[in-house]
Protein backbone atom coordinates (compact mmCIF):
# COMPACT_ATOMS: atom_id res chain seq x y z
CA UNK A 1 75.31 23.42 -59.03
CA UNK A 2 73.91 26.27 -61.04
CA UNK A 3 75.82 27.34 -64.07
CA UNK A 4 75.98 30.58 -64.44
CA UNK A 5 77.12 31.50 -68.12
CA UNK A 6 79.29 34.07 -68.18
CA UNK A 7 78.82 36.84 -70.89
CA UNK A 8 80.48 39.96 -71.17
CA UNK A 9 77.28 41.44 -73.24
CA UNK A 10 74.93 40.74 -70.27
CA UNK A 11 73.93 43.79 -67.99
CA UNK A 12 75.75 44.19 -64.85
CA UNK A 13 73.56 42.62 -62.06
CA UNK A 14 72.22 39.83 -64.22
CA UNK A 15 74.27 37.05 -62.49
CA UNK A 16 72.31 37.46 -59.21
CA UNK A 17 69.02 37.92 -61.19
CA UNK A 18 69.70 33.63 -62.41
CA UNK A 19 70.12 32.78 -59.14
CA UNK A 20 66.33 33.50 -58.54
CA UNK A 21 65.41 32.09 -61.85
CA UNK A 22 63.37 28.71 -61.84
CA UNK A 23 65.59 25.75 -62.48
CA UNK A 24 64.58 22.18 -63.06
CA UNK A 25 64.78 21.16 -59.76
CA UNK A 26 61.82 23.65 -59.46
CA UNK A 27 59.12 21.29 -57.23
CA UNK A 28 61.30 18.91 -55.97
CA UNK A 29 62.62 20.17 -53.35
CA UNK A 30 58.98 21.70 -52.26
CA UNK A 31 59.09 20.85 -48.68
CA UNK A 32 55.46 19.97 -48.89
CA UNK A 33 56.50 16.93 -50.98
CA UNK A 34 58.23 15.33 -47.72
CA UNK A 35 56.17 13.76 -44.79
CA UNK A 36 58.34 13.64 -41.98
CA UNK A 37 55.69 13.26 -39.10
CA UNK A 38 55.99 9.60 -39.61
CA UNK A 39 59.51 9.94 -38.68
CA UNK A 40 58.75 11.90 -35.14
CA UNK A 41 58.28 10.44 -31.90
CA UNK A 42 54.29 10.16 -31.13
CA UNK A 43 53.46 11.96 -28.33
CA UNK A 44 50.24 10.49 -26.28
CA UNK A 45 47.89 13.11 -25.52
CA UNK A 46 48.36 15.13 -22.05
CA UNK A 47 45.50 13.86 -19.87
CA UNK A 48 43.12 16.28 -18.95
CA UNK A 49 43.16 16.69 -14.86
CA UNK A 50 40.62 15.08 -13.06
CA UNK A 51 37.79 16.92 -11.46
CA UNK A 52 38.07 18.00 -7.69
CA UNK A 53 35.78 15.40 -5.47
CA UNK A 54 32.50 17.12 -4.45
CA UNK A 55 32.18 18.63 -1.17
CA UNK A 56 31.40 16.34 2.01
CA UNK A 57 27.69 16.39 1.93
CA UNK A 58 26.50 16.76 6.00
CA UNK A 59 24.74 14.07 7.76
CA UNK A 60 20.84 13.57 7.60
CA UNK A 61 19.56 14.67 10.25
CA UNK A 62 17.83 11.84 12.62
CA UNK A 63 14.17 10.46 11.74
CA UNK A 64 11.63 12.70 14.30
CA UNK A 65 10.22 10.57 16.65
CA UNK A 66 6.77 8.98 15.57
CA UNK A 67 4.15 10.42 17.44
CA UNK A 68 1.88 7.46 19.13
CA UNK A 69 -1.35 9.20 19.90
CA UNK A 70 -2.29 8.02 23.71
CA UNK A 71 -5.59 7.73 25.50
CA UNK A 72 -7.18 9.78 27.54
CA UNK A 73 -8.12 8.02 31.16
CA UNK A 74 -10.66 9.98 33.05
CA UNK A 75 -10.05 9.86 36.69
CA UNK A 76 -12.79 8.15 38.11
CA UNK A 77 -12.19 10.56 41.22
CA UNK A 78 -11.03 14.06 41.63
CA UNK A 79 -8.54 14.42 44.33
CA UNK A 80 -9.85 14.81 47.66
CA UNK A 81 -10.65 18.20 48.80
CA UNK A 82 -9.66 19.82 51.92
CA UNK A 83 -12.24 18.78 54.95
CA UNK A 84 -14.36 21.24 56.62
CA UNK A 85 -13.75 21.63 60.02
CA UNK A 86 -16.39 20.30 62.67
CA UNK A 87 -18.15 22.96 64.86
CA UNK A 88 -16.64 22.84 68.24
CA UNK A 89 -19.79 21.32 69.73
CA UNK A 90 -19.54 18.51 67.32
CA UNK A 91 -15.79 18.06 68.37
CA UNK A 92 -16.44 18.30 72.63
CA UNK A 93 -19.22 15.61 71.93
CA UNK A 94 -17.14 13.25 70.27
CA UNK A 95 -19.21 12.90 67.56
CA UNK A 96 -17.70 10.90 64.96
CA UNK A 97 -17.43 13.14 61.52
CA UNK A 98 -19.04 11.45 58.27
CA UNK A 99 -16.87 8.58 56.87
CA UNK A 100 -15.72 10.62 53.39
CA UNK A 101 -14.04 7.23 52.10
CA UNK A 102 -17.41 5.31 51.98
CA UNK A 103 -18.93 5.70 48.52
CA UNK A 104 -17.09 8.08 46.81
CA UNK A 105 -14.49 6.17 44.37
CA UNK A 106 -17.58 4.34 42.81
CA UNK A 107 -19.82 7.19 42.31
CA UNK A 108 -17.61 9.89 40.96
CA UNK A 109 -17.77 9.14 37.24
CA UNK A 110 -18.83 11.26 34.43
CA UNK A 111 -22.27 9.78 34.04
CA UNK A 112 -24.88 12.71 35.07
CA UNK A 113 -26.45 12.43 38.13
CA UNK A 114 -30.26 11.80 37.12
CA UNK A 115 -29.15 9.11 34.81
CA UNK A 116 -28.95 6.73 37.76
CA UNK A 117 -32.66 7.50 38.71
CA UNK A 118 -34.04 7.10 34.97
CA UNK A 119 -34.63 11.18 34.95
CA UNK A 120 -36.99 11.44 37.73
CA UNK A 121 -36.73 14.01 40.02
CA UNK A 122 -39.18 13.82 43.18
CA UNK A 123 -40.16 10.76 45.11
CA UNK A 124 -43.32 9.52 46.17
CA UNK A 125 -42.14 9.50 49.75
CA UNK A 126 -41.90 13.20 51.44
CA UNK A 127 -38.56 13.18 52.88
CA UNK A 128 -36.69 16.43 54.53
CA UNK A 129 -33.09 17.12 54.77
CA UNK A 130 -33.14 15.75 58.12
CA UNK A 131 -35.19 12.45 57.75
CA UNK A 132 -32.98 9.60 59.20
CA UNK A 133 -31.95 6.15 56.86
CA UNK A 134 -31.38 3.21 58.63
CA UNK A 135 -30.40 -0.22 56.95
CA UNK A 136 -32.55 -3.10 57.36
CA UNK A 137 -31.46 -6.65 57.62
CA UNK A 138 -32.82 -7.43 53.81
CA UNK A 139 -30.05 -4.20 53.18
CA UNK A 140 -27.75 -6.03 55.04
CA UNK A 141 -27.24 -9.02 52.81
CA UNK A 142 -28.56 -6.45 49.19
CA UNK A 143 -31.50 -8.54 48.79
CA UNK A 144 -33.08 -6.67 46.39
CA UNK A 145 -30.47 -3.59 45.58
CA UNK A 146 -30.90 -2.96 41.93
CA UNK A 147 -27.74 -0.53 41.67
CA UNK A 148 -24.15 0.49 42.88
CA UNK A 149 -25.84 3.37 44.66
CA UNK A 150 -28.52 1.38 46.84
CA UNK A 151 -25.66 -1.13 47.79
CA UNK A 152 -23.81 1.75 48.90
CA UNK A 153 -26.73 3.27 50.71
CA UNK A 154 -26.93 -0.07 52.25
CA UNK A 155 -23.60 0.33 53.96
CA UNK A 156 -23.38 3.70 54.16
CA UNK A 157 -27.02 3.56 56.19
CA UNK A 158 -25.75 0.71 58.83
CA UNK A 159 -25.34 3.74 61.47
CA UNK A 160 -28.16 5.91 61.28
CA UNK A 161 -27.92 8.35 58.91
CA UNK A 162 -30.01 11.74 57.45
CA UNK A 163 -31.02 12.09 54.06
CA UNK A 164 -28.22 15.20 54.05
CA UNK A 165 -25.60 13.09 55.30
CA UNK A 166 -25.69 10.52 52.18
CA UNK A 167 -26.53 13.25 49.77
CA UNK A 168 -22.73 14.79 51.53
CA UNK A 169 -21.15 11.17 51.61
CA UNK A 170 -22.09 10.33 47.82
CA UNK A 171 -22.00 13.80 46.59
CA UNK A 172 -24.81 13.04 44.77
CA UNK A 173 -27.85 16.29 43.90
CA UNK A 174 -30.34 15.88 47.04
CA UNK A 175 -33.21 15.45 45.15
CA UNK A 176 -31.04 12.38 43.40
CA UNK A 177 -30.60 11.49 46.84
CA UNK A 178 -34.38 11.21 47.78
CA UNK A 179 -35.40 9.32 44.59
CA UNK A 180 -32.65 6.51 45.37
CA UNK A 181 -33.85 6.35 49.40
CA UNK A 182 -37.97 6.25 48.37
CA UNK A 183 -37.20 3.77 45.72
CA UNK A 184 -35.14 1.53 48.28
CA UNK A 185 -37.72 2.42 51.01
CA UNK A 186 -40.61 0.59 49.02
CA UNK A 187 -37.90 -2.39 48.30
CA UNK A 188 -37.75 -3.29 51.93
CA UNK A 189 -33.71 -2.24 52.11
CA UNK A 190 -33.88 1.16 54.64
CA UNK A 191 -36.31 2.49 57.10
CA UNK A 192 -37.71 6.26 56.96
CA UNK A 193 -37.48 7.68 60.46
CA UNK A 194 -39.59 10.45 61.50
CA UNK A 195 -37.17 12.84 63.02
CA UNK A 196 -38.75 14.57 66.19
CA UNK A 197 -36.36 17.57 67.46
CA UNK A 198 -37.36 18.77 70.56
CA UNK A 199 -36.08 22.62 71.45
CA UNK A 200 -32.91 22.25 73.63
CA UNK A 201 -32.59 18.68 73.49
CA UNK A 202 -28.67 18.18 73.35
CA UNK A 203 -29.51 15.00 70.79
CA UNK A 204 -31.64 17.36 68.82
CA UNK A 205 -28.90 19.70 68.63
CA UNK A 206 -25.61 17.14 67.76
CA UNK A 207 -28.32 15.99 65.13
CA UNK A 208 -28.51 19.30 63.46
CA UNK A 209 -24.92 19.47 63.73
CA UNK A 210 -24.30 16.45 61.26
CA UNK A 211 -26.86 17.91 59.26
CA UNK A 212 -25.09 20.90 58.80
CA UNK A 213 -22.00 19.20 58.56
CA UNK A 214 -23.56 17.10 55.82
CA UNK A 215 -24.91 19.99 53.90
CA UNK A 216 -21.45 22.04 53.84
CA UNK A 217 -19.71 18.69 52.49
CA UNK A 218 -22.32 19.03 49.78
């Protein structure tokens, strides 16, 4: 306890003043002398929350297809047109109309025409749109054919047939036509008829008929 000494000389108010005066105890009871943390509970460290997942990403989308590049086949034919009709005279003879399936899958490619008579144009032999082809037996058996087109002449030329008519049949140029026939005429395979049309002559006439018939199919 603090002793307060009590003096009737001192000035009033000077007993409270000693009770603020420094003492000996002065430091000792600083409480920065006294570590008490030691004698707290530790306390762990609040976690810190955990971040929110990401977002669902959204699917890939699918691989696009791999493109194969593919082919091209020519047709070796075009599809078949619509026939012309036969002239009535034709029709009331019974004149059988030119066979359009003889011929034409094998010749309908994309090589030009004049490639299949080495670029010539003319033949030696002088032969009109009406000059009749006939097979011979050597054409029979292709004794002597040296392409697709004089084997099909061959057959095509077993009836009698005009120069028109297989120009028509193979859709080939005319003047193709008449290089191919001269060429197989000097191998022995067809015959060159001379054609002799007589005015009114109902042959003459069915004649000119397949002519014409031969030159519209052209």
């Amino acid at each position: 306890m603090i002793r307060i000494p009590r003096n009737d000389d001192q000035e009033p108010g000077a007993e409270w003043s000693a009770l603020h005066s420094a003492t000996e105890r002065e430091g000792l009871d600083d409480p920065s002398r006294f570590d008490i943390a030691r004698f707290l509970p530790r306390r762990n460290p609040r976690p810190s929350p955990a971040p929110p997942p990401p977002p669902p990403q959204p699917p890939p989308p699918p691989p696009a297809p791999e493109v194969v590049p593919q082919a091209i086949h020519w047709p070796s034919e075009p599809p078949d047109e619509t026939p012309v009709p036969m002239p009535a005279a034709v029709r009331s003879a019974g004149i059988p109309a030119p066979a359009r399936q003889v011929g034409r899958a094998s010749t309908r490619t994309l090589v030009r025409p004049y490639t299949r008579t080495g670029g010539r144009t003319h033949s030696e032999h002088n032969l009109a749109l009406e000059a009749l082809i006939s097979t011979t037996e050597q054409g029979r058996r292709y004794h002597g054919a040296a392409s697709v087109e004089h084997r099909l002449i061959c057959d095509l030329c077993v009836q009698t047939r005009s120069v028109a008519e297989i120009a028509a049949h193979l859709r080939l140029p005319l003047g193709v036509v008449k290089v191919l026939v001269g060429d197989m005429a000097d191998a022995g395979l067809v015959l060159v008829h001379a054609s002799s049309l007589v005015l009114g002559d109902r042959s003459a006439l069915e004649f000119m008929d397949r002519v014409l018939q031969g030159l519209r199919n052209l």
